[in-house]
N, C-alpha and C. Protein backbone atom coordinates (compact mmCIF):
# COMPACT_ATOMS: atom_id res chain seq x y z
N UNK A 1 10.45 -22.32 32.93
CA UNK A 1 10.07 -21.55 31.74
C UNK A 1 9.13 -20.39 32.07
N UNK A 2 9.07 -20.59 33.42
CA UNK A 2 7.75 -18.97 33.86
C UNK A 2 8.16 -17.80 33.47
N UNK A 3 9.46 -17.52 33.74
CA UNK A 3 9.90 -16.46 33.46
C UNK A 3 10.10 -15.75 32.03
N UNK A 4 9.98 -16.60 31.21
CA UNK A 4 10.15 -16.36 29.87
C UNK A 4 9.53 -15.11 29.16
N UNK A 5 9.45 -14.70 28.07
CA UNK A 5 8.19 -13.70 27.76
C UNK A 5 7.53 -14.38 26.32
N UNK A 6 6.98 -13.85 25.73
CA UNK A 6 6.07 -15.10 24.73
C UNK A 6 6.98 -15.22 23.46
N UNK A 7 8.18 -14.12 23.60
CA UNK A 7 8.68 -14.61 21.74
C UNK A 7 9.40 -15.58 22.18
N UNK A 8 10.14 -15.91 23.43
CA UNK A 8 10.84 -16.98 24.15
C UNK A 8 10.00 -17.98 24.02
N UNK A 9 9.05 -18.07 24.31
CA UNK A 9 8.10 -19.18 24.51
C UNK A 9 7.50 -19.60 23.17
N UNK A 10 7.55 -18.76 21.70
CA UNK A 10 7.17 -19.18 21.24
C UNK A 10 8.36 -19.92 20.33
N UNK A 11 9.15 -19.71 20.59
CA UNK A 11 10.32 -20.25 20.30
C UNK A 11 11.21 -22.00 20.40
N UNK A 12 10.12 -22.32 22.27
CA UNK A 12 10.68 -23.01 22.59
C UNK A 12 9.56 -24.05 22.33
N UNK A 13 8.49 -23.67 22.00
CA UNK A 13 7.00 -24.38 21.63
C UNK A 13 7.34 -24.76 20.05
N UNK A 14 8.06 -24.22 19.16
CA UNK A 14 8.65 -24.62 18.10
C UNK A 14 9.31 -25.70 18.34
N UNK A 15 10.48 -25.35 18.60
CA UNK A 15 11.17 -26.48 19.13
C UNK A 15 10.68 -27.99 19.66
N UNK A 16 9.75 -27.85 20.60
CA UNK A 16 9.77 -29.19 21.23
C UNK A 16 8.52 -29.91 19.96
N UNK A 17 7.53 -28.89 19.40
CA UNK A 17 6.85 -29.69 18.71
C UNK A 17 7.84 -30.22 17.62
N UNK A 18 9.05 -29.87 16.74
CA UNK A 18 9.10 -29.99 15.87
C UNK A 18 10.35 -31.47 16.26
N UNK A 19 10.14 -31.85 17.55
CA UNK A 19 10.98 -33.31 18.16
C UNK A 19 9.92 -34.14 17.70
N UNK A 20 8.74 -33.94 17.89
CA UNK A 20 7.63 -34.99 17.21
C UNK A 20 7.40 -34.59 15.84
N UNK A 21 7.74 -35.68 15.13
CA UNK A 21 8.45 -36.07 13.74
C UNK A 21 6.87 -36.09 12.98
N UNK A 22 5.81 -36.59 13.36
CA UNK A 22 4.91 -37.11 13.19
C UNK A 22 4.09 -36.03 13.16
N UNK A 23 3.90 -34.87 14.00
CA UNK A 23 3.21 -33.30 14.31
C UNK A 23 4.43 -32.43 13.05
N UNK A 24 5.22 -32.83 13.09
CA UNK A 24 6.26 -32.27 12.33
C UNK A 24 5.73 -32.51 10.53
N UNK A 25 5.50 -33.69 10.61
CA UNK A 25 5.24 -34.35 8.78
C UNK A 25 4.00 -33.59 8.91
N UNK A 26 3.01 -33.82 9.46
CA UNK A 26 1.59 -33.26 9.45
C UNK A 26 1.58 -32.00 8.78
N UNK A 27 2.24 -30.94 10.29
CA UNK A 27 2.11 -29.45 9.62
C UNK A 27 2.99 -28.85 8.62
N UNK A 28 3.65 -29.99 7.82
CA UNK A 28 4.56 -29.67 6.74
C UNK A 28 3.61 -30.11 5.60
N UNK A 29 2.72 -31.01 5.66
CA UNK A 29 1.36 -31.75 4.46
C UNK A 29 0.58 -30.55 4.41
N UNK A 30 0.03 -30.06 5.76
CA UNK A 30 -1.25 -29.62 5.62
C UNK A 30 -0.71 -28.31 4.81
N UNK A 31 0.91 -27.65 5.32
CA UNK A 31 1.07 -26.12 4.42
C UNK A 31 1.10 -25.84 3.15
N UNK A 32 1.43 -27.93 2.63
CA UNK A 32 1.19 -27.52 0.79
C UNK A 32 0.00 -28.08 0.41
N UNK A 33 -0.98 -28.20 1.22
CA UNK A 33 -1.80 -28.96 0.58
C UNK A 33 -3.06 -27.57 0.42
N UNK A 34 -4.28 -28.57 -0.12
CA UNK A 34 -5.32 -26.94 -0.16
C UNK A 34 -6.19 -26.34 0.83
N UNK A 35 -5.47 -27.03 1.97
CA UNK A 35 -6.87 -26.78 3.06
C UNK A 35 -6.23 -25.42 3.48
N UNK A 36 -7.03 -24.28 3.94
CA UNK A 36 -7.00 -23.15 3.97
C UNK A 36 -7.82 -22.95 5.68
N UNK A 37 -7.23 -21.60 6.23
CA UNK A 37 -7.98 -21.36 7.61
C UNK A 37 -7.68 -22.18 8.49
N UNK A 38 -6.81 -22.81 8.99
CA UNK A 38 -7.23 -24.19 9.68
C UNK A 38 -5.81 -24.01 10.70
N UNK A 39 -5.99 -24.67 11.63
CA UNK A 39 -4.86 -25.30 12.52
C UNK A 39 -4.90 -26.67 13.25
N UNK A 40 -3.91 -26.97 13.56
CA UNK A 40 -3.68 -28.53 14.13
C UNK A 40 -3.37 -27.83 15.19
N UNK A 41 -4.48 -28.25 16.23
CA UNK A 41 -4.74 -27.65 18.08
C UNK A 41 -4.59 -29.13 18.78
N UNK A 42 -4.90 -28.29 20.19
CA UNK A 42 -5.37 -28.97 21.07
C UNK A 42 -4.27 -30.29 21.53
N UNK A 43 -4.94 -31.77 21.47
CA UNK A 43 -3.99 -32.55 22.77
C UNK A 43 -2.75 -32.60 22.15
N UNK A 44 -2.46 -33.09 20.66
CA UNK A 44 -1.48 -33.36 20.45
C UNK A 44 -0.44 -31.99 20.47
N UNK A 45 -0.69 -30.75 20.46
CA UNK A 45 0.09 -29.87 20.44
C UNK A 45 0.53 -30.27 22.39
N UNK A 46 -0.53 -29.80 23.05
CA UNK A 46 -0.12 -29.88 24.24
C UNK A 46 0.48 -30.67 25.50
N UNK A 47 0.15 -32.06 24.52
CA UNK A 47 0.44 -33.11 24.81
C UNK A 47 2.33 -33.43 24.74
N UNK A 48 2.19 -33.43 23.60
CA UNK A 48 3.93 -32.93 23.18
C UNK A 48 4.65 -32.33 24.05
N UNK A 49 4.16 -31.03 24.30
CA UNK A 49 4.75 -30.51 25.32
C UNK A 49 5.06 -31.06 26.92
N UNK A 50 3.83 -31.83 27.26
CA UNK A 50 3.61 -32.52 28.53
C UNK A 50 4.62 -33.37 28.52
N UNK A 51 5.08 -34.04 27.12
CA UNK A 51 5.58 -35.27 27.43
C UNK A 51 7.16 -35.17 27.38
N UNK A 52 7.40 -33.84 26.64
CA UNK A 52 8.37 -33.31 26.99
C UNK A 52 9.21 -33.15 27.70
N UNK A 53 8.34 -32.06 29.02
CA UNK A 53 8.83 -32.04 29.94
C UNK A 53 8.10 -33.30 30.92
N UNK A 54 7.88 -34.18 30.79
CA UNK A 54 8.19 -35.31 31.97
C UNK A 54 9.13 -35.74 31.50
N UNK A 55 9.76 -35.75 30.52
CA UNK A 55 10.89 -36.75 29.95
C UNK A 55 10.68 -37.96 29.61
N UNK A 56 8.93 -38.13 28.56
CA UNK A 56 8.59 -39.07 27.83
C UNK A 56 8.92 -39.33 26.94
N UNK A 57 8.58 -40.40 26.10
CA UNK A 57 8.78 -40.56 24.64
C UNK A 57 7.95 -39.01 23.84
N UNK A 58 8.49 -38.56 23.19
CA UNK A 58 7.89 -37.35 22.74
C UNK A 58 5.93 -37.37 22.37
N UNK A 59 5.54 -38.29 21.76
CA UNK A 59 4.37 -38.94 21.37
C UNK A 59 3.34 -39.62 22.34
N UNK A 60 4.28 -40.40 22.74
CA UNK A 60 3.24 -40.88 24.09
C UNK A 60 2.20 -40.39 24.29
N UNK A 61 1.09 -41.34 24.77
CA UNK A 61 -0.28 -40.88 24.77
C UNK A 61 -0.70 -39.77 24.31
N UNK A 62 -0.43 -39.75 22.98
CA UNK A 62 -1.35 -38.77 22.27
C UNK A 62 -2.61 -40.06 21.64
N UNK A 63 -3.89 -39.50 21.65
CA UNK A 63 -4.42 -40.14 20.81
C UNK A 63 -5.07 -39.95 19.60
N UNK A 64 -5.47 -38.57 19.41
CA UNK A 64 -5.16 -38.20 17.76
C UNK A 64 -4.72 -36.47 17.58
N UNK A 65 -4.65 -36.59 16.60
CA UNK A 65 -4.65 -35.07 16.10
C UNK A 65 -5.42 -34.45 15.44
N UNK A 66 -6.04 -33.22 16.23
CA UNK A 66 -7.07 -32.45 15.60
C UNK A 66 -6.51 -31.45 14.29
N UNK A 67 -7.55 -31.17 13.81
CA UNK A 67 -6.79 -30.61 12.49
C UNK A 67 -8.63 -29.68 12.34
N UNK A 68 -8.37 -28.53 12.64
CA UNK A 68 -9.43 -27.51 12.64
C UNK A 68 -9.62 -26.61 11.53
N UNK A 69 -11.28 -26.40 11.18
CA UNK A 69 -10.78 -25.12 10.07
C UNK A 69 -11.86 -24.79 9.93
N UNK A 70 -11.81 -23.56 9.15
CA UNK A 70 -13.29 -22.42 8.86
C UNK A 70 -14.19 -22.45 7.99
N UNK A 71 -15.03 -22.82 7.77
CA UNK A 71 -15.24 -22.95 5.72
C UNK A 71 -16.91 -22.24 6.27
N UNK A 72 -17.06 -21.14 5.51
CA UNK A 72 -18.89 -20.83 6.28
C UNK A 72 -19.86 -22.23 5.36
N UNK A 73 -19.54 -22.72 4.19
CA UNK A 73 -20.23 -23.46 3.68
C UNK A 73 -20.16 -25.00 4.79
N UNK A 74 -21.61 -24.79 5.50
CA UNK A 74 -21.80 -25.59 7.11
C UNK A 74 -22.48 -27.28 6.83
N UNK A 75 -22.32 -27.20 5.28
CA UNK A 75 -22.69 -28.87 4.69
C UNK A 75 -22.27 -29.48 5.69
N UNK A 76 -22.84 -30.99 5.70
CA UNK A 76 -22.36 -32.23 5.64
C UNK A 76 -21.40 -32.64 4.87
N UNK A 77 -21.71 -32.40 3.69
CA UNK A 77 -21.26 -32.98 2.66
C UNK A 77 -19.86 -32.12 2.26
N UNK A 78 -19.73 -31.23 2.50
CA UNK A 78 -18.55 -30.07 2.16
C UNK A 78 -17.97 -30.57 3.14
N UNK A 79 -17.80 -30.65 4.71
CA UNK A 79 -17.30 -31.17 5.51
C UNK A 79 -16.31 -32.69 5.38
N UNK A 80 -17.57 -33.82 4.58
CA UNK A 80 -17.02 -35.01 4.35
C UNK A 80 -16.23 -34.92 3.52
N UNK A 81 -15.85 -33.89 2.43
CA UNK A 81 -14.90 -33.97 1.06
C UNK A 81 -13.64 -33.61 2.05
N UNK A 82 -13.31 -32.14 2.68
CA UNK A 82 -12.57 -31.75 3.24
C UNK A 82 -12.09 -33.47 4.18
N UNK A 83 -12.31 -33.61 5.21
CA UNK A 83 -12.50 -35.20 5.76
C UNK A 83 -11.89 -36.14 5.01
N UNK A 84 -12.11 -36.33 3.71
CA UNK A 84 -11.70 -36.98 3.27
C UNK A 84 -10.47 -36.75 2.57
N UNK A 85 -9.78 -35.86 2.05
CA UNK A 85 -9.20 -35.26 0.96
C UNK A 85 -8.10 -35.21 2.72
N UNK A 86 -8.49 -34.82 3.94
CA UNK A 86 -7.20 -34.29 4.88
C UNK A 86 -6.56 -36.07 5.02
N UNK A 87 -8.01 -36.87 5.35
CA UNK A 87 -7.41 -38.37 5.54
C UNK A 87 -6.40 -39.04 4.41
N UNK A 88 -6.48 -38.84 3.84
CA UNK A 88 -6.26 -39.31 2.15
C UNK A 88 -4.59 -38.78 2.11
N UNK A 89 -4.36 -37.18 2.37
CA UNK A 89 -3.00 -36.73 2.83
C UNK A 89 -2.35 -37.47 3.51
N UNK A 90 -3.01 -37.79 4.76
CA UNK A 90 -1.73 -38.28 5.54
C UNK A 90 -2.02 -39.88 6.28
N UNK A 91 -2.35 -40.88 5.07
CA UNK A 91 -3.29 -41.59 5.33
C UNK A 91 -1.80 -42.95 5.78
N UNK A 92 -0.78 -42.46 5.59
CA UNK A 92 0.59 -43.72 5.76
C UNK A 92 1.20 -42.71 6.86
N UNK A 93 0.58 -41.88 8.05
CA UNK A 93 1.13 -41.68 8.84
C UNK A 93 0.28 -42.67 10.04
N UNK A 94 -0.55 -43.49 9.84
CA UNK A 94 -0.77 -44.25 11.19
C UNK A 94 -1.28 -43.21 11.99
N UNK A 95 -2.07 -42.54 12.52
CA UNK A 95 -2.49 -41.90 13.10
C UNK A 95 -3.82 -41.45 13.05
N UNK A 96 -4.22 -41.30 14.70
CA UNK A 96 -5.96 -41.19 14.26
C UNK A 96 -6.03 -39.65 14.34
N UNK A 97 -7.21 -39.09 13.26
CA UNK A 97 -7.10 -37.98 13.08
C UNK A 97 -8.75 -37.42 13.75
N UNK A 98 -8.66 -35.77 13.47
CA UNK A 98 -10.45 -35.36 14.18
C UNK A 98 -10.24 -34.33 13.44
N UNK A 99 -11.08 -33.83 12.53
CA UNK A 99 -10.58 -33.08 11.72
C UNK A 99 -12.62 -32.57 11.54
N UNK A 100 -12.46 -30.80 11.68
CA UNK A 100 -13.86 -30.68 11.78
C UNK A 100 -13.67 -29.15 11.11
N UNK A 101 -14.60 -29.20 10.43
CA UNK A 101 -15.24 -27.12 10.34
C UNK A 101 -15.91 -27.05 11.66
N UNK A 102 -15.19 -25.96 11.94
CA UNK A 102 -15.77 -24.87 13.73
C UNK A 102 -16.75 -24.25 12.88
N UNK A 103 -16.92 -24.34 11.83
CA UNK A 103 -18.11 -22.82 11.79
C UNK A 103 -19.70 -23.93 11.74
N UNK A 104 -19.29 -25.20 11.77
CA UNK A 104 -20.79 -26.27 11.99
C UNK A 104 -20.85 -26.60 13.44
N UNK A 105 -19.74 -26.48 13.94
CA UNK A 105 -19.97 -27.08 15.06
C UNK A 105 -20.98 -27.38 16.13
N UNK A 106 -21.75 -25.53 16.34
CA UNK A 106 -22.84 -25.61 17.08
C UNK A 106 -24.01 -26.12 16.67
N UNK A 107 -23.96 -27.07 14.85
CA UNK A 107 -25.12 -27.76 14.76
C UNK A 107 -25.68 -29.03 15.18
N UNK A 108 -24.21 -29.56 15.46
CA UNK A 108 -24.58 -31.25 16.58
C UNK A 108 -24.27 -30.82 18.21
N UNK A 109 -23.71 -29.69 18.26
CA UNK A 109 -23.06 -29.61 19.71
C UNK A 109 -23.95 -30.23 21.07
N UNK A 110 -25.30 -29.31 20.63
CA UNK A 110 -26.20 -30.02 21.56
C UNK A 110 -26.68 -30.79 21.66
N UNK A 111 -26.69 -31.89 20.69
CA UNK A 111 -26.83 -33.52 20.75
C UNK A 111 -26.40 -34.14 21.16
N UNK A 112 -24.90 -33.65 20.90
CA UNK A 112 -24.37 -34.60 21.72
C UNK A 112 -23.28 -34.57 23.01
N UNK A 113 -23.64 -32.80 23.71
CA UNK A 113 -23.41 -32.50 25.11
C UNK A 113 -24.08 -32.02 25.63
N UNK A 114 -25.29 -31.54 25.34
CA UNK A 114 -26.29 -31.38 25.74
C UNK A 114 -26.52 -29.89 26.00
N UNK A 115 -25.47 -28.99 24.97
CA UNK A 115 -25.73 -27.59 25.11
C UNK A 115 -25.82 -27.19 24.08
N UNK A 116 -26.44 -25.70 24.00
CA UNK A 116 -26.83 -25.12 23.15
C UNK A 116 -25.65 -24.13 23.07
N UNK A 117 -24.88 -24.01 22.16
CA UNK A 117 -23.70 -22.85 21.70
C UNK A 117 -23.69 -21.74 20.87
N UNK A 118 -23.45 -20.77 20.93
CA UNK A 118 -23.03 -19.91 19.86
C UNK A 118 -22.26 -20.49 18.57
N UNK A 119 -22.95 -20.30 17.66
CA UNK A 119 -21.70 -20.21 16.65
C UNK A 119 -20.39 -19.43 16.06
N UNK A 120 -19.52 -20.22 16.04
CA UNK A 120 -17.80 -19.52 16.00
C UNK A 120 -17.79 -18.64 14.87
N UNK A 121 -17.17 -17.41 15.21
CA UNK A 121 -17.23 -16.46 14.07
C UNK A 121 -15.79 -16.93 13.60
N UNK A 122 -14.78 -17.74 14.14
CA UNK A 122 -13.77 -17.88 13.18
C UNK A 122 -13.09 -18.87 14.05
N UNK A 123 -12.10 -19.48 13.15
CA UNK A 123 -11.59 -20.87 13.42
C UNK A 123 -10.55 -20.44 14.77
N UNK A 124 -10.38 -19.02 15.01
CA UNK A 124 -9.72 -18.38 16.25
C UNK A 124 -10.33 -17.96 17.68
N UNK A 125 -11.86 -18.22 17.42
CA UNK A 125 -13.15 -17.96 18.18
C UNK A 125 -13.24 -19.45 18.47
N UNK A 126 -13.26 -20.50 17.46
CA UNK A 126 -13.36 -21.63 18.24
C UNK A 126 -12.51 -22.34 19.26
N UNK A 127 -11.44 -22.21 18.81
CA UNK A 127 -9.86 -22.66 19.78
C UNK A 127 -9.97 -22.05 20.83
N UNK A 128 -10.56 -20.68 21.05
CA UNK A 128 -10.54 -19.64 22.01
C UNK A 128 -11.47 -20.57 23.47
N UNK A 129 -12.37 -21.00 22.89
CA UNK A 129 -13.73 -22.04 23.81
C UNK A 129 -13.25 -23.34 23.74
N UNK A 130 -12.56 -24.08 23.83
CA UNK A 130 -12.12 -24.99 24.02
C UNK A 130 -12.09 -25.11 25.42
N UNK A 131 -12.33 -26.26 26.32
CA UNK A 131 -12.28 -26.46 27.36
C UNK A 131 -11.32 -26.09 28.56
N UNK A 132 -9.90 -26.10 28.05
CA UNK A 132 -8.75 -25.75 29.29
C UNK A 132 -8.28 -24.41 28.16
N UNK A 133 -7.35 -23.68 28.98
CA UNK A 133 -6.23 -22.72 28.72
C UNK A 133 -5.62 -23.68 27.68
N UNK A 134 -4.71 -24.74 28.20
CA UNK A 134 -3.96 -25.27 27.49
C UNK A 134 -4.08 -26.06 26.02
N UNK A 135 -5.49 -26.83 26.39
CA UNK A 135 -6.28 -26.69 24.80
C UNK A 135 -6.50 -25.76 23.80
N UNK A 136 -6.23 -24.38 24.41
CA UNK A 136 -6.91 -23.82 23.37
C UNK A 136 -5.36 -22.90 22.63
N UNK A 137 -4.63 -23.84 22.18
CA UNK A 137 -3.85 -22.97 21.15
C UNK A 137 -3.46 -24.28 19.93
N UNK A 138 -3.62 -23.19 19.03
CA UNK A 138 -3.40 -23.89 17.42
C UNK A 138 -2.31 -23.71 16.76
N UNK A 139 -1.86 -24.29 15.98
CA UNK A 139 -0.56 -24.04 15.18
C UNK A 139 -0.05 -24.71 14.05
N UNK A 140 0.33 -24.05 13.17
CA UNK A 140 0.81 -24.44 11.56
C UNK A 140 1.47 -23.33 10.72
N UNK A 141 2.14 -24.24 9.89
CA UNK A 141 3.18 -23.76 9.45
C UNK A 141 2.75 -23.08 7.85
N UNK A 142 3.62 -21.54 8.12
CA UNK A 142 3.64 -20.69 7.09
C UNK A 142 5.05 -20.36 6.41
N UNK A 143 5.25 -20.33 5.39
CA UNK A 143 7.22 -20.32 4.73
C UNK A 143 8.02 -21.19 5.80
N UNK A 144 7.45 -22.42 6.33
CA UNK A 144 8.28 -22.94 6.99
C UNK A 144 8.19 -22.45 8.46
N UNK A 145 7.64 -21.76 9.10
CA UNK A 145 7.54 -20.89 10.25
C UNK A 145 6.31 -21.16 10.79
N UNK A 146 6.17 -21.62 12.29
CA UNK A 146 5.35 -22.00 13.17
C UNK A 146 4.67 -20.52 13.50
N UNK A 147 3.53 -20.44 12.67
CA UNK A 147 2.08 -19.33 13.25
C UNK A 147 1.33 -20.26 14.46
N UNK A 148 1.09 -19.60 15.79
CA UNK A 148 0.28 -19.48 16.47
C UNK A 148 -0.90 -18.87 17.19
N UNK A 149 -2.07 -19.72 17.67
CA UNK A 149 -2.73 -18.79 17.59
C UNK A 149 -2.58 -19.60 19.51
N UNK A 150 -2.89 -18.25 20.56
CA UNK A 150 -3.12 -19.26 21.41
C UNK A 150 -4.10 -17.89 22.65
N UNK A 151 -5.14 -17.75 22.51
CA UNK A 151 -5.79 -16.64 22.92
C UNK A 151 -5.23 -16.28 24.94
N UNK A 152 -4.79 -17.67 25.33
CA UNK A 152 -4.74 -17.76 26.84
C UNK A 152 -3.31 -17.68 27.32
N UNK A 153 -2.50 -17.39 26.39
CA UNK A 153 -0.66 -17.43 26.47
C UNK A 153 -0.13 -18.54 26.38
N UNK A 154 0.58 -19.06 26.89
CA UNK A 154 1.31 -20.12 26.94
C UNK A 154 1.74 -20.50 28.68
N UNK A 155 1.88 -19.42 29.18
CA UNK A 155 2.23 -19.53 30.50
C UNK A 155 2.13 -21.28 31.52
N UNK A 156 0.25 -21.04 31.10
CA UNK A 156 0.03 -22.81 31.73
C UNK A 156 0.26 -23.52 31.10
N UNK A 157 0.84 -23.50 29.97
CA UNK A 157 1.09 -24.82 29.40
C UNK A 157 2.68 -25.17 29.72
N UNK A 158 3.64 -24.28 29.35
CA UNK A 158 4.90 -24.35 30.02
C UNK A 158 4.82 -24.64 31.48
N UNK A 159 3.79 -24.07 32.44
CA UNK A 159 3.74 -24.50 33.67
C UNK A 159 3.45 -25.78 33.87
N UNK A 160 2.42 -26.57 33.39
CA UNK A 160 1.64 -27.51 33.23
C UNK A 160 1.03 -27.73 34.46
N UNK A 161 0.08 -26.28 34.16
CA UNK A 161 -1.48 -26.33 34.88
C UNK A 161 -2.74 -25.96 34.11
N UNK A 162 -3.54 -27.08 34.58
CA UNK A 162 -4.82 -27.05 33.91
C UNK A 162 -6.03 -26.04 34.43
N UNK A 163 -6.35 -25.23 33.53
CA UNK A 163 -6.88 -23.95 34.12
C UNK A 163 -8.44 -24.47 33.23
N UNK A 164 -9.52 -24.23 33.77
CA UNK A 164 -11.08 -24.33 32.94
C UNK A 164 -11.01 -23.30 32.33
N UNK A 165 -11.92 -23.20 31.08
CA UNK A 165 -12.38 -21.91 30.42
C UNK A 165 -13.61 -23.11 30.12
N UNK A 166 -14.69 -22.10 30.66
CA UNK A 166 -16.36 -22.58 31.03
C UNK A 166 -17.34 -21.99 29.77
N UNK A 167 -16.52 -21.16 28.72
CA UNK A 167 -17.82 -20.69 27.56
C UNK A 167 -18.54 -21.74 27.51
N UNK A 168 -17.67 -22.99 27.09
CA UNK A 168 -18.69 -24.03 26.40
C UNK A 168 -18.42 -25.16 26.64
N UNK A 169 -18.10 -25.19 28.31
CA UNK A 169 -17.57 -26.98 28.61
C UNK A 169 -18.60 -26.78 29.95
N UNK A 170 -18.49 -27.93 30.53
CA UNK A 170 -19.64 -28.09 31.67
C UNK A 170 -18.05 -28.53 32.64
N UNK A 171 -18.57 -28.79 34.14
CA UNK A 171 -17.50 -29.23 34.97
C UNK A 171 -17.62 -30.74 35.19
N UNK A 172 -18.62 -31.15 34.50
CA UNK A 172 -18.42 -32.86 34.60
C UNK A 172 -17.17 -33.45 33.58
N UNK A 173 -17.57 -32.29 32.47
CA UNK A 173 -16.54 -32.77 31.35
C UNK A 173 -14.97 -32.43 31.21
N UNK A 174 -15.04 -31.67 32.31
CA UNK A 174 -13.57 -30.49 32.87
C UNK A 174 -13.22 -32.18 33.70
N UNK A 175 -13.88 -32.37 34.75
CA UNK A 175 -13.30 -33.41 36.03
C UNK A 175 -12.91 -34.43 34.95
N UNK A 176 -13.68 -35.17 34.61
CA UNK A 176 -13.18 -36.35 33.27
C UNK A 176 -12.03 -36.13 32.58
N UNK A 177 -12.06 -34.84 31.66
CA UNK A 177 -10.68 -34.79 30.91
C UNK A 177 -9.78 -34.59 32.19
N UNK A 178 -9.72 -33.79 33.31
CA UNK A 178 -8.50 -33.45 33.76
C UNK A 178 -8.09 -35.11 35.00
N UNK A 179 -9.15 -35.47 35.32
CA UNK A 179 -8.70 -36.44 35.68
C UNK A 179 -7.56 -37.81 35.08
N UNK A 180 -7.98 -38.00 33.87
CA UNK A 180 -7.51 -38.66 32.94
C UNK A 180 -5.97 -37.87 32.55
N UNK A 181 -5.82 -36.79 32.09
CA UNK A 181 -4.49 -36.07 31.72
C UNK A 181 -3.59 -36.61 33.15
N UNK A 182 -4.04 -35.77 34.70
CA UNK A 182 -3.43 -36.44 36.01
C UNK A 182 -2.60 -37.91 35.49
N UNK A 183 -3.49 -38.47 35.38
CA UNK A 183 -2.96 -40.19 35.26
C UNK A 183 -1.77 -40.24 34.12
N UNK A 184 -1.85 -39.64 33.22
CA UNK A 184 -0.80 -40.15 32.40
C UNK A 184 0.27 -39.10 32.19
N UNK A 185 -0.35 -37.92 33.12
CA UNK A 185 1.15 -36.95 33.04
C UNK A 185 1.20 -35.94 34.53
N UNK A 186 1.79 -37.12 35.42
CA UNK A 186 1.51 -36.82 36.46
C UNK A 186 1.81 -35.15 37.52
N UNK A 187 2.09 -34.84 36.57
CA UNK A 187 3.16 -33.51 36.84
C UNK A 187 2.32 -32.48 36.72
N UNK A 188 1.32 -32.16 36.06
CA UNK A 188 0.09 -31.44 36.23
C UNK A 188 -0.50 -30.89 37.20
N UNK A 189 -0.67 -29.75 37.27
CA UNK A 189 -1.32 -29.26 39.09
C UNK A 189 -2.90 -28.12 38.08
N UNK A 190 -4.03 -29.35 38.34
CA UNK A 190 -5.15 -28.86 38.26
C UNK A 190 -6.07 -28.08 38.90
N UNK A 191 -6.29 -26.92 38.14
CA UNK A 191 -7.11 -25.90 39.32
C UNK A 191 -8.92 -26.51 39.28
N UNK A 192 -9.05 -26.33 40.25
CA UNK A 192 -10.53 -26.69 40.49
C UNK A 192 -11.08 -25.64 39.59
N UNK A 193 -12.20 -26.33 39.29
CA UNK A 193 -13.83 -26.03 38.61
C UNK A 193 -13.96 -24.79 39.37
N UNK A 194 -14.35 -24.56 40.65
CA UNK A 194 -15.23 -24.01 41.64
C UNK A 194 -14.43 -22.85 42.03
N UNK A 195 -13.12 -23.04 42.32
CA UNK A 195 -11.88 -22.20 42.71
C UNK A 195 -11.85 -20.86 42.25
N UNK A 196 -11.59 -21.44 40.79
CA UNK A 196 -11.55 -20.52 39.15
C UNK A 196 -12.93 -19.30 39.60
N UNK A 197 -13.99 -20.29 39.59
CA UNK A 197 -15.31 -19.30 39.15
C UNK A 197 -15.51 -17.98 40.26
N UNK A 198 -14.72 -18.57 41.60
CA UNK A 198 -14.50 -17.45 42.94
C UNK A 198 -13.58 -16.30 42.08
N UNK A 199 -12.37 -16.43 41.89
CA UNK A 199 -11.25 -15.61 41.54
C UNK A 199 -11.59 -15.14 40.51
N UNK A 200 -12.65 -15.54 39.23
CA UNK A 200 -13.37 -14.74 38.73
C UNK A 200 -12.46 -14.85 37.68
């Protein structure tokens, strides 16, 4: 799929997500429902794909689905309604969900990784800092039609190589996740931490 160019690719990223029935019901709930700004990112999009091409069960080791979005009102409590009202949607799909406003994010961030972050000017700024290339693209459905957002291409993810993006991850937490992905999708060719930061 290297060769491809991105309307190809975004084509074929349609496709394989819309084999998982389950990513499929989701971003068909969330387009009539009222949540606004938002995308369903990260493992389970990319994951899909991984499992894809190993020639897994489409689902396989996913373990939840993120479901992202913008709201500047940075409550607790505005947060927990949204939270609740997304759980409540899709609460007979069996599935564990992570469902957050990016525009709070940098108010626990450093509690509980121990850094201090910028705050996301938009739910496209946050996906953008996400830990790998391949994490960081989002997607949901508009008239039926897969919008993406994916700031780093698609390239490594069709490749399935794990590339760092360091805004706001450390390399302990890079080795952990990418170690773990290795194990269950063995086909992965991870670029070093250290490698990356040479080639600049």
């Amino acid at each position: 799929m290297e060769s491809k160019n991105l309307n190809e690719q975004l084509k074929d990223l349609e496709e394989i997500l819309f084999k998982n029935e389950t990513l499929k019901e989701v971003l068909r709930r969330l387009e009539k429902s009222n949540l606004k700004n938002y995308y369903v990112g990260a493992g389970c999009v990319n994951q899909t794909v991984f499992n894809y091409l190993h020639g897994f069960k489409i689902d396989a080791n996913i373990n939840d689905y993120d479901i992202v979005y913008y709201d500047e009102d940075t409550s607790y409590e505005k947060e927990d309604i949204v939270i609740k009202y997304v759980e409540d949607l899709l609460s007979d799909l069996t599935i564990k969900l992570d469902i957050k406003n990016e525009a709070r994010v940098h108010i626990w961030y450093n509690e509980k990784y121990g850094k201090n972050i910028k705050p996301y000017t938009s739910v496209e700024d946050a996906i953008a800092r996400w830990g790998t290339t391949i994490t960081c693209i989002g997607v949901r459905l508009e008239n039926n039609k897969l919008i993406v957002t994916a700031p780093y291409g698609l390239n490594d993810l069709f490749n399935m190589i794990i590339r760092p993006v360091k805004i706001d991850f450390k390399e302990e937490d890079y080795l952990k996740k990418v170690n773990k992905w290795k194990k269950k999708w063995p086909k992965l060719t991870i670029m070093p931490w250290k490698e990356e930061e040479k080639n600049g």
